[in-house]
Protein backbone atom coordinates (compact mmCIF):
# COMPACT_ATOMS: atom_id res chain seq x y z
CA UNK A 1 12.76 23.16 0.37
CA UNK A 2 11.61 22.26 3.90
CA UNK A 3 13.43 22.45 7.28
CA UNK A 4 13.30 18.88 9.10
CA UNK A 5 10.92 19.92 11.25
CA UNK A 6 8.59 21.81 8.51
CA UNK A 7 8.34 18.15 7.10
CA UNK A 8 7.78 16.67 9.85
CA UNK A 9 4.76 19.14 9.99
CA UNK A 10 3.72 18.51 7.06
CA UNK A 11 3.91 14.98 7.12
CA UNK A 12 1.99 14.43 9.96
CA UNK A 13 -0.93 17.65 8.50
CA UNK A 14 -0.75 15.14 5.61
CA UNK A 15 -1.49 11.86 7.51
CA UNK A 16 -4.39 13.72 9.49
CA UNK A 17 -6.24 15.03 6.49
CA UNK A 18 -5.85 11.70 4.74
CA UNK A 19 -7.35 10.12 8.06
CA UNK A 20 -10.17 12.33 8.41
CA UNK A 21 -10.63 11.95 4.04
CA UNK A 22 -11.35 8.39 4.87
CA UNK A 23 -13.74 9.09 7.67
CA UNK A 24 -16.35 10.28 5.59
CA UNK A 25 -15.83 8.23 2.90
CA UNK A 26 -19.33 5.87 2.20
CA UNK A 27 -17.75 2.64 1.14
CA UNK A 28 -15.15 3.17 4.21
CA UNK A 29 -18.37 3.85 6.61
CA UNK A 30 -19.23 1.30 9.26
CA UNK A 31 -15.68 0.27 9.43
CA UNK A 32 -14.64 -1.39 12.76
CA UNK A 33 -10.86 -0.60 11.35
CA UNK A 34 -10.11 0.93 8.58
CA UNK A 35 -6.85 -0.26 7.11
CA UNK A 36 -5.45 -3.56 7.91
CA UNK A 37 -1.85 -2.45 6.75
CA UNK A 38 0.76 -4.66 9.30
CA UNK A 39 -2.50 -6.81 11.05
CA UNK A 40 -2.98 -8.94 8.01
CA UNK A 41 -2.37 -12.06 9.59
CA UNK A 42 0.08 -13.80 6.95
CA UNK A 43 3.72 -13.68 8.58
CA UNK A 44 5.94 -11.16 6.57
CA UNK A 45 3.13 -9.84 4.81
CA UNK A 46 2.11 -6.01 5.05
CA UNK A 47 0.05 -3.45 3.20
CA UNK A 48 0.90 0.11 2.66
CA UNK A 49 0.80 3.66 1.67
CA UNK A 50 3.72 5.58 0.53
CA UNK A 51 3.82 9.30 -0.67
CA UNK A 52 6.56 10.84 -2.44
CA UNK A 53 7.75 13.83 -4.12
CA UNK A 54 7.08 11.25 -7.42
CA UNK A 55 3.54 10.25 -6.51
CA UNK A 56 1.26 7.94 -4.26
CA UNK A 57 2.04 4.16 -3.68
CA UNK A 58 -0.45 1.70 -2.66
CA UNK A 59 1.97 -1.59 -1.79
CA UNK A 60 1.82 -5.31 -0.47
CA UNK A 61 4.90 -5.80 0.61
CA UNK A 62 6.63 -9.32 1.23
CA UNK A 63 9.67 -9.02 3.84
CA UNK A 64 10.23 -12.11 5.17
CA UNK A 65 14.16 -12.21 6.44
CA UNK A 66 14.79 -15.25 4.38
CA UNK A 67 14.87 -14.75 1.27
CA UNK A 68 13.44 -18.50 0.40
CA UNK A 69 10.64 -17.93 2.34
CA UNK A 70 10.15 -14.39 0.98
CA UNK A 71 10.24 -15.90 -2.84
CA UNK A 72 7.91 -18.64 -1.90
CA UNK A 73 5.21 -16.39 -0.22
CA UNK A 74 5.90 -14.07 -3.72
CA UNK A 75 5.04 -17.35 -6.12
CA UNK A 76 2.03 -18.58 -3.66
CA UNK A 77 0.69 -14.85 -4.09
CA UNK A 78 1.35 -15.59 -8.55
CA UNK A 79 -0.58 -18.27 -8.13
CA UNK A 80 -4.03 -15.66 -7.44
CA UNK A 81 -2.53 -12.96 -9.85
CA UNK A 82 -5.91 -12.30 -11.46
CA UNK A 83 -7.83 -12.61 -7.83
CA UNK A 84 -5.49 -10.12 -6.50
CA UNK A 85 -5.73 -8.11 -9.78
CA UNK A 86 -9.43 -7.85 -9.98
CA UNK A 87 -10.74 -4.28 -9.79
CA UNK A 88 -7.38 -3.03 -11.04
CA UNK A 89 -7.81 -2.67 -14.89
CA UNK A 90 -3.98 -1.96 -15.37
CA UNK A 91 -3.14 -4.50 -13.45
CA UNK A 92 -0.41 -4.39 -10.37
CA UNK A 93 3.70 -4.20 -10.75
CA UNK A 94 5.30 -7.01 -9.79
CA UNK A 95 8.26 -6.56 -7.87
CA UNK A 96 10.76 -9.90 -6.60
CA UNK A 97 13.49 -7.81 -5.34
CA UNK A 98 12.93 -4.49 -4.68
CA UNK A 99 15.59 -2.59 -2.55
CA UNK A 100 14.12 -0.65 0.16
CA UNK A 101 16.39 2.92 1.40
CA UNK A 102 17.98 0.68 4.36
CA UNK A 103 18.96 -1.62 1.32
CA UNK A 104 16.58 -4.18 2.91
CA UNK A 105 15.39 -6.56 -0.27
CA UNK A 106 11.68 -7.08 0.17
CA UNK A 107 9.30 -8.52 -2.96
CA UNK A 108 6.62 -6.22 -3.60
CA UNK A 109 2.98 -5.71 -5.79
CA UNK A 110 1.53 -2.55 -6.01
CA UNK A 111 -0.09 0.21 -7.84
CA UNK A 112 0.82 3.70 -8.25
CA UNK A 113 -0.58 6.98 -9.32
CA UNK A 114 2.71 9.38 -10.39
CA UNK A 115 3.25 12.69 -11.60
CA UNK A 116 1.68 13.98 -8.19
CA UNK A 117 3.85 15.71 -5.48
CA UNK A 118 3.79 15.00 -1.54
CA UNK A 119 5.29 18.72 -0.99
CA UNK A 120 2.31 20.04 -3.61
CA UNK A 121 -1.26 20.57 -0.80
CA UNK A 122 -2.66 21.26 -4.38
CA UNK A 123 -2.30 17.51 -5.11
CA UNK A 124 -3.64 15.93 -1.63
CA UNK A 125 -6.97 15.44 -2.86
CA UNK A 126 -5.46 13.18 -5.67
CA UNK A 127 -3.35 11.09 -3.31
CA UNK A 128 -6.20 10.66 -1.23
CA UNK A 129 -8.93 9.66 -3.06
CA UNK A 130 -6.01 7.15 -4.75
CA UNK A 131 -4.82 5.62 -1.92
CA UNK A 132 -8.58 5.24 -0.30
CA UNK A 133 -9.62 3.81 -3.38
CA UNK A 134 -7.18 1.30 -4.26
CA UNK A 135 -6.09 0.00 -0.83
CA UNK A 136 -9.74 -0.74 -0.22
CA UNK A 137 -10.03 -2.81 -3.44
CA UNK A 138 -6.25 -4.00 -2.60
CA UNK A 139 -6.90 -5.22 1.01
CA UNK A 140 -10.35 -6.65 -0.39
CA UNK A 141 -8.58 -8.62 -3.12
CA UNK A 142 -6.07 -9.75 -0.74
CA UNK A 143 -8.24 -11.37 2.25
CA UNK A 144 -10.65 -13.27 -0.31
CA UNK A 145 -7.04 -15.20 -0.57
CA UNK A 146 -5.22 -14.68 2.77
CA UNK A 147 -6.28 -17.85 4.11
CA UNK A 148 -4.99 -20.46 0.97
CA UNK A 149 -1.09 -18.32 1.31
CA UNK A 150 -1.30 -18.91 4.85
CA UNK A 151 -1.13 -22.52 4.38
């Protein structure tokens, strides 16, 4: 096990080597920014990367306070299932309430890639190439329909 501050260490090693992974990536090249992640322009709507002890997440995640806005952003986002699901030959999960740590319910789609381990360097390169991978096709997917759920 690590010390608080050895995974705080770690995290941040982590975050760095992903960073400079996706620097010298070719289909990332040429990039004014890389990630849109919490800039995507839709109210309540974010993209993002989680790493765990269980694996690498790639996640939209819909956390609107109100939870009637929150469902109908979700169903808008149904409605362009296959759009956002192109490129993605499993398809995403589908998540309407999905209990964050804080116990904060957001709605989330997402991908994963388990059975890797955060804590393992040996595994980096997996998460990496994952998360570079499918949050590129994710955030594509998503801004062909940004502009019909921001209506």
């Amino acid at each position: 096990m690590y010390s608080k501050d050895e995974l705080k260490a770690l995290k941040r090693e982590f975050w760095e080597s992903f960073a400079a992974y996706c620097d010298v990536q070719p289909y990332l090249k040429g990039r004014k920014k890389m990630w849109l992640l919490y800039n995507t322009k839709v109210k309540g709507v974010e993209l993002k990367f989680d790493a765990t002890r269980q694996g690498a997440y790639v996640i939209l995640e819909i956390n609107h306070r109100k939870e009637d806005d929150r469902l109908a952003v979700f169903e808008k986002l149904t409605w362009y299932k296959e759009m956002l699901e192109k490129d993605f030959p499993s398809g995403l999960v589908w998540d309407i309430c999905y209990v964050r740590e804080s116990g904060q319910q957001v709605c989330r789609i997402y991908t994963a890639c388990e059975g890797i381990d955060f804590h393992r360097r040996q595994d980096w390169g997996a998460f990496f190439s994952f998360m570079a991978q499918s949050m590129y096709r994710l955030q594509r997917n998503f801004m062909s329909i940004a502009e019909f759920i921001r209506e």
